[in-house]
C-alpha atoms as a PDB file:
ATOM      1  CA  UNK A   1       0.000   0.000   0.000  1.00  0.00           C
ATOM      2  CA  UNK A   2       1.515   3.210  -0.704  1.00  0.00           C
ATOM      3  CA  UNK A   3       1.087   6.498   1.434  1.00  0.00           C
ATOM      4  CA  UNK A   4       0.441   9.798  -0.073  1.00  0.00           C
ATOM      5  CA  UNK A   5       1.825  12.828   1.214  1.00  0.00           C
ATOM      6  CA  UNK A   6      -0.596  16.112   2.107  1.00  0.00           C
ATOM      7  CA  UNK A   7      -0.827  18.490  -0.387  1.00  0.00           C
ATOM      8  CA  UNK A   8       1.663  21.686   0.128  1.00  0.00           C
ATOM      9  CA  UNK A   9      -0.564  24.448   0.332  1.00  0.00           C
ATOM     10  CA  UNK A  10      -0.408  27.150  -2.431  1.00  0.00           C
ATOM     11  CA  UNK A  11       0.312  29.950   0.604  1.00  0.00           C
ATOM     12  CA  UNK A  12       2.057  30.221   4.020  1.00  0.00           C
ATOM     13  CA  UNK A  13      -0.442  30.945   7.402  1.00  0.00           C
ATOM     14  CA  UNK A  14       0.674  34.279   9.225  1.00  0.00           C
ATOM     15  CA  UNK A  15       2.744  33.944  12.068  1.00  0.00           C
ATOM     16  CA  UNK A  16       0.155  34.252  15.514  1.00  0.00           C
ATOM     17  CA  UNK A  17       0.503  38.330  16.183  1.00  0.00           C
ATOM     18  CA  UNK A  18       0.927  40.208  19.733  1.00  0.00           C
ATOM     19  CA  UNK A  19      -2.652  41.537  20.859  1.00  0.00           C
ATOM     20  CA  UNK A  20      -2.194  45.239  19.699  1.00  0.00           C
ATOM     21  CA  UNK A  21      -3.845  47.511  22.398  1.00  0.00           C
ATOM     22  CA  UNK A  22      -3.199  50.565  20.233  1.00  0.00           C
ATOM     23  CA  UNK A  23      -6.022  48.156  17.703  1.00  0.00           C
ATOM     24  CA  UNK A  24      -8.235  47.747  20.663  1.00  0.00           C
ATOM     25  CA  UNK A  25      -8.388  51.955  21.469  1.00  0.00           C
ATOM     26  CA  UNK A  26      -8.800  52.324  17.795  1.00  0.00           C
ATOM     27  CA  UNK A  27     -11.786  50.517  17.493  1.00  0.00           C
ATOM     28  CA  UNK A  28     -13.385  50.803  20.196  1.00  0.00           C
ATOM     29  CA  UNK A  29     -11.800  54.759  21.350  1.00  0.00           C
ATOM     30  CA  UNK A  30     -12.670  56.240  18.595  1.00  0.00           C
ATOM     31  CA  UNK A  31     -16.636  56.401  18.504  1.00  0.00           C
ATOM     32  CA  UNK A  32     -16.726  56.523  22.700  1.00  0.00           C
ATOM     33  CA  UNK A  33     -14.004  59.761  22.694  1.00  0.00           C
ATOM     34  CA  UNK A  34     -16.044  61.706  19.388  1.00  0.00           C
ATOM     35  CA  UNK A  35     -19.427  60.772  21.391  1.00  0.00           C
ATOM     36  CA  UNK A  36     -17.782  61.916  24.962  1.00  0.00           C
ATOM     37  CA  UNK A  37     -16.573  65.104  23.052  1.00  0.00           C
ATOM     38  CA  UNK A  38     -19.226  66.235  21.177  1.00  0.00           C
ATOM     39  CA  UNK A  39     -21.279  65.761  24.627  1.00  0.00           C
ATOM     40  CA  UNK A  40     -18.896  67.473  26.488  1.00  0.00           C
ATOM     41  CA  UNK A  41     -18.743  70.404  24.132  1.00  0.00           C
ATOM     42  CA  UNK A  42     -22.386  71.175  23.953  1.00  0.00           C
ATOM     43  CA  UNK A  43     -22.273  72.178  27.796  1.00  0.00           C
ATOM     44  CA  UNK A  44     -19.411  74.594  27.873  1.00  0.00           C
ATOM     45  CA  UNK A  45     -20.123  77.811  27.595  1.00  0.00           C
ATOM     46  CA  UNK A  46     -19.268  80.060  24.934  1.00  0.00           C
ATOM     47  CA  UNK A  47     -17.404  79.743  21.496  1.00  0.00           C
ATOM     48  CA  UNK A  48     -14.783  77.403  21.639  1.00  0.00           C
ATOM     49  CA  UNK A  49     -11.496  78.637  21.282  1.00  0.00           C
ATOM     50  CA  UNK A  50      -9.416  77.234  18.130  1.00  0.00           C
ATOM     51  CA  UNK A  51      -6.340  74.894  18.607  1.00  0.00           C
ATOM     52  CA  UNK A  52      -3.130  77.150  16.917  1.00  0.00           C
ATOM     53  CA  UNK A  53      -2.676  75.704  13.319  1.00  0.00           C
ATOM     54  CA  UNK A  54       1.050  76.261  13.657  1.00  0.00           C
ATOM     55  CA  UNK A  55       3.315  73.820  14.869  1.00  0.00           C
ATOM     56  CA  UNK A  56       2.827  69.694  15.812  1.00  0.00           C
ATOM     57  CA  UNK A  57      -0.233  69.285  17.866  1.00  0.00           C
ATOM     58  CA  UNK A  58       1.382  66.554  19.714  1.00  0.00           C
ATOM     59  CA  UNK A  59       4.515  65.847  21.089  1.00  0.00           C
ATOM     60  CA  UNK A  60       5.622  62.871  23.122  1.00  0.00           C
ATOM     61  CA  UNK A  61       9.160  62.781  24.411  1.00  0.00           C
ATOM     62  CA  UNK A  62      10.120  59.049  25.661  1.00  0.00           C
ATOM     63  CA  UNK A  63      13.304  59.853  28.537  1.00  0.00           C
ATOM     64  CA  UNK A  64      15.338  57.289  29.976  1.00  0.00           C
ATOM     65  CA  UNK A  65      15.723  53.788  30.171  1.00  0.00           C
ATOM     66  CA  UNK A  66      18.717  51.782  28.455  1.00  0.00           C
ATOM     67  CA  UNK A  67      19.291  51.151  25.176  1.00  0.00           C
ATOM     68  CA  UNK A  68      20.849  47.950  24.011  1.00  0.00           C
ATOM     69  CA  UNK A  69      23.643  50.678  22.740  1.00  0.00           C
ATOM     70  CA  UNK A  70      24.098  50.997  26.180  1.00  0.00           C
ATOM     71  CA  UNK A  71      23.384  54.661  25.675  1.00  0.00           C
ATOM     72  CA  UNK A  72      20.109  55.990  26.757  1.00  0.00           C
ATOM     73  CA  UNK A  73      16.823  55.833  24.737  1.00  0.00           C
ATOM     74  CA  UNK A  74      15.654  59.587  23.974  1.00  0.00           C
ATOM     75  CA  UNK A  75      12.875  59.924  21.528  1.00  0.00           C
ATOM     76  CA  UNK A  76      10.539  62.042  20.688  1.00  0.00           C
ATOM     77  CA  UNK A  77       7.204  61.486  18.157  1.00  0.00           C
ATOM     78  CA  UNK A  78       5.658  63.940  16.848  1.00  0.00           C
ATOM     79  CA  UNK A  79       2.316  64.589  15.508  1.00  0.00           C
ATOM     80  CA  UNK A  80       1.746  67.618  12.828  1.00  0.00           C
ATOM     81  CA  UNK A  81      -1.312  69.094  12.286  1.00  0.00           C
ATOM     82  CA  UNK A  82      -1.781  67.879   9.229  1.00  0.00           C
ATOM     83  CA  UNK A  83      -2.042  64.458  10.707  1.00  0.00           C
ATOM     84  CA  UNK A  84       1.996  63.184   9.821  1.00  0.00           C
ATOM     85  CA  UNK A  85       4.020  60.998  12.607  1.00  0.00           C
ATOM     86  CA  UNK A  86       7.694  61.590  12.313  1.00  0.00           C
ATOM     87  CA  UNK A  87      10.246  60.885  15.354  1.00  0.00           C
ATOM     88  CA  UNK A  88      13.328  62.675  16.331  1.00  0.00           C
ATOM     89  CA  UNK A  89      15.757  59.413  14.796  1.00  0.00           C
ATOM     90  CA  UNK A  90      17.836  60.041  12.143  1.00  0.00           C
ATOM     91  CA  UNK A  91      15.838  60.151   8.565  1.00  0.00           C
ATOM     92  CA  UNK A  92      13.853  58.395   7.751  1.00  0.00           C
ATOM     93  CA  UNK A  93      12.174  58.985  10.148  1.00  0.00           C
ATOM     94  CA  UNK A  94       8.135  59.253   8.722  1.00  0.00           C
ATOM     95  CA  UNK A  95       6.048  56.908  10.615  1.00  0.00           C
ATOM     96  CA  UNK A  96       2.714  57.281   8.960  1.00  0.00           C
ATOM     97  CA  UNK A  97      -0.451  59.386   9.520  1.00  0.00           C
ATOM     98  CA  UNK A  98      -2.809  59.348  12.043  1.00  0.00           C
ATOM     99  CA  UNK A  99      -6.901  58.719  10.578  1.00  0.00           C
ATOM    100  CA  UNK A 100      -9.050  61.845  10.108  1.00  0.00           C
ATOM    101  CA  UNK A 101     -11.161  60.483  13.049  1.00  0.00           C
ATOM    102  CA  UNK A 102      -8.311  59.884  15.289  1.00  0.00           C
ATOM    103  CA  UNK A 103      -7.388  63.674  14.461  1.00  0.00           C
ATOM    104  CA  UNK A 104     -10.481  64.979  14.833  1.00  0.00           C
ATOM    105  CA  UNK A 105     -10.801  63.228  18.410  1.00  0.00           C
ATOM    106  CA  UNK A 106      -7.387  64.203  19.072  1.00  0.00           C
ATOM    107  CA  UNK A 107      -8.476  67.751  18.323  1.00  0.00           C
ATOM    108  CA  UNK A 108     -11.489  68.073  19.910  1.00  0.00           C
ATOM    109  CA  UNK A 109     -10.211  66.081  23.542  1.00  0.00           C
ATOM    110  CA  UNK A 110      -7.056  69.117  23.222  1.00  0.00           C
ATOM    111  CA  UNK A 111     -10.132  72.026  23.396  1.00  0.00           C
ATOM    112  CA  UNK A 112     -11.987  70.340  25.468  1.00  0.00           C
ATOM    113  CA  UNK A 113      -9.274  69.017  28.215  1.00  0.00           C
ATOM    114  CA  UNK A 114      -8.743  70.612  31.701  1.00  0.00           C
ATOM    115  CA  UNK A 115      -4.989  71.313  32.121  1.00  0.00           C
ATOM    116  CA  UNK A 116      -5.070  72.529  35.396  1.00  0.00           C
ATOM    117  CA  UNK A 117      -7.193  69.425  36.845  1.00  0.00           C
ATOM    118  CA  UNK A 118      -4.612  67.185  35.018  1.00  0.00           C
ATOM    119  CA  UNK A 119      -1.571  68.856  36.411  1.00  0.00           C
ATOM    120  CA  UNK A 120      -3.185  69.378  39.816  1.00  0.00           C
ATOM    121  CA  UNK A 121      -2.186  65.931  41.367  1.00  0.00           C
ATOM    122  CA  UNK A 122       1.826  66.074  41.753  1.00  0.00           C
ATOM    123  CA  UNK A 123       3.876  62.483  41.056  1.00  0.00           C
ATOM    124  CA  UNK A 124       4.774  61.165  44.713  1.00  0.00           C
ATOM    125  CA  UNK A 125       6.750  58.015  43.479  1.00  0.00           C
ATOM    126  CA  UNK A 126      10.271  57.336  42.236  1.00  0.00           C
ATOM    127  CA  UNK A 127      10.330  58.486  38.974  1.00  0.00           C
ATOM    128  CA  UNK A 128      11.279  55.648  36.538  1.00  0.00           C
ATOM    129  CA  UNK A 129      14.195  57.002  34.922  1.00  0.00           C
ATOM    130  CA  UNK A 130      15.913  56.478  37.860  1.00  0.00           C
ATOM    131  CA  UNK A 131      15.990  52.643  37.725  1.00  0.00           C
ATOM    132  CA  UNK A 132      16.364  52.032  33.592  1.00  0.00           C
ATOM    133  CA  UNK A 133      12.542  52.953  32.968  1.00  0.00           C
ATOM    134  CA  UNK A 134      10.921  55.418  31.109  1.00  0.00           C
ATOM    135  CA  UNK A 135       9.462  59.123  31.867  1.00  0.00           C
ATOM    136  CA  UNK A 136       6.570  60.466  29.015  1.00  0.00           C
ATOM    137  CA  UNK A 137       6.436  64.061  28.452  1.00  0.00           C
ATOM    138  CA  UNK A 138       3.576  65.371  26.538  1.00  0.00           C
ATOM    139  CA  UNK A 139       3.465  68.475  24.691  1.00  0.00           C
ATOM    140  CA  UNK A 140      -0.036  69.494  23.423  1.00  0.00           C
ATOM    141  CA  UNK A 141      -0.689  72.251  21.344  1.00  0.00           C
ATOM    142  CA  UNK A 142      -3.758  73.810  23.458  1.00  0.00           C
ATOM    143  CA  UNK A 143      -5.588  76.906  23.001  1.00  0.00           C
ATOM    144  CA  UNK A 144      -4.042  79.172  25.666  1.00  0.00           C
ATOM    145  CA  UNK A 145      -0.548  78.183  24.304  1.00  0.00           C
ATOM    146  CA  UNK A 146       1.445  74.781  24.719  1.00  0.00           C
ATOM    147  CA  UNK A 147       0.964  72.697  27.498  1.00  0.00           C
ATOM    148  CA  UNK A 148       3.464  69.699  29.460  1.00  0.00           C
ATOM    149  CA  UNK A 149       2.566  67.297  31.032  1.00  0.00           C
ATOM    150  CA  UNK A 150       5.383  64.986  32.726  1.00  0.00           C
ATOM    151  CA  UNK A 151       4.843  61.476  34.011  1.00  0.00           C
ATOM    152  CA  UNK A 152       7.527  61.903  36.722  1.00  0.00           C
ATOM    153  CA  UNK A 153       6.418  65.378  37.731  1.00  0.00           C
ATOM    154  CA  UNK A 154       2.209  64.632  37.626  1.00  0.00           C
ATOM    155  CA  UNK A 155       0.226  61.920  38.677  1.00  0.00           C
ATOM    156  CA  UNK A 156      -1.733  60.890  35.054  1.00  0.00           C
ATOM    157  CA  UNK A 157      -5.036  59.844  34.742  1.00  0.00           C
ATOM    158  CA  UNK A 158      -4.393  57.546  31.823  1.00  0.00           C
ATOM    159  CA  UNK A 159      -8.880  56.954  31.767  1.00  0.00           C
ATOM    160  CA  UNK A 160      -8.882  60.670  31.052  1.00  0.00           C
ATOM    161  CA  UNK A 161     -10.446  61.514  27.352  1.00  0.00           C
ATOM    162  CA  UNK A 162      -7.121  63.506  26.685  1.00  0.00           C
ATOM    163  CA  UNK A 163      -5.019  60.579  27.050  1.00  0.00           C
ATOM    164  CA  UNK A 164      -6.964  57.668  25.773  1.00  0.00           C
ATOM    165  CA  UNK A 165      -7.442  60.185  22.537  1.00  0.00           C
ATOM    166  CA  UNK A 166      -3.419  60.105  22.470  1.00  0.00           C
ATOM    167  CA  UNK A 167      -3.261  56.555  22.523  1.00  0.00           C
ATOM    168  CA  UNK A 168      -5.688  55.788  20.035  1.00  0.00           C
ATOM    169  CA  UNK A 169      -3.800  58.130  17.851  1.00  0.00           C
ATOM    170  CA  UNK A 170      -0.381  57.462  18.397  1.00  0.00           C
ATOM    171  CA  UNK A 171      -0.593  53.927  20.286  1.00  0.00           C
ATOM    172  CA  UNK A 172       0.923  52.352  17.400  1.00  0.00           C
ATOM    173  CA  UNK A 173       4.025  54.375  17.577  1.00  0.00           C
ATOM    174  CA  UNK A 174       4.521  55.247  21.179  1.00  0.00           C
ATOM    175  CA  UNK A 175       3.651  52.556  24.143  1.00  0.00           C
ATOM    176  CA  UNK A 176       1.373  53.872  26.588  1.00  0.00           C
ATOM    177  CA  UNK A 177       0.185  52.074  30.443  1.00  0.00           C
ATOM    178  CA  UNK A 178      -2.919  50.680  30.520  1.00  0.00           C
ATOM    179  CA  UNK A 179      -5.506  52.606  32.494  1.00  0.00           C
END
């Protein structure tokens, strides 16, 4: 009796791929954060101010941590307002555009955030750099002028709109905690 071999299949499966949280927020962020915000900006009063078209509307320096260099790992990605990624590397350094609706989130949760309630609960712990982990500072172009926001200098609130907005946005470039 004679044994036949399987047939070879025409095309190779896909390796199994990491669960991509920056996916999840995508999906999921997106409609919840444009419902939240359109909410949240019938009820304040007035005209809303406009976000300054000049300059990236998001920056997000990554500080510390070792490299396998040995040297430490600095970077910073930016978003333009035109919706490009690029990061500080050496060229090339283009990392691909952000959607219109992750922009248009992104926009609206910069107008609508408040910068003093996110800055008003100081970071008590030891900041990360100082045992080869990693400090975020956020730059956001807001409409009373830039604003920072440092991991190791304020307490974040990683469930707030402003920063689930940045990680559906940018999650795919920069990695973000879990709320």
């Amino acid at each position: 009796m004679e044994s036949r071999e399987p047939r070879r299949r025409a095309r190779r499966l896909a390796a199994m791929q990491p669960v991509s949280w920056a996916r999840l927020y995508r999906r999921v962020g997106i409609s919840w954060l444009l419902a939240a915000v359109v909410g949240l900006a019938g009820c304040a009063p007035g005209t809303p101010i406009a976000i300054p078209g000049t300059g990236p509307l998001v920056t997000v320096q990554t500080r510390g941590g070792m490299c396998p260099a040995g040297g430490m790992c600095d970077e910073t990605v930016t978003l333009e307002q035109d919706g490009r990624v690029h990061s500080s590397a050496k060229p090339p350094n283009d990392l691909g555009r952000v959607s219109v609706e992750g922009m248009t989130a992104l926009k609206a949760a910069i107008q609508a955030a408040d910068y003093t309630a996110l800055k008003s609960k100081p970071f008590t712990g030891e900041c990360p750099v100082n045992f080869d982990g990693q400090e975020l500072i956020f730059t956001f172009a807001a409409p009373g002028g830039n604003q920072r926001i440092a991991t190791c200098e304020v307490e974040v609130d990683w469930g707030d709109p402003l920063f689930v907005a940045v990680a559906t946005a940018l999650g795919e470039w920069i990695a973000l905690p879990l709320m």
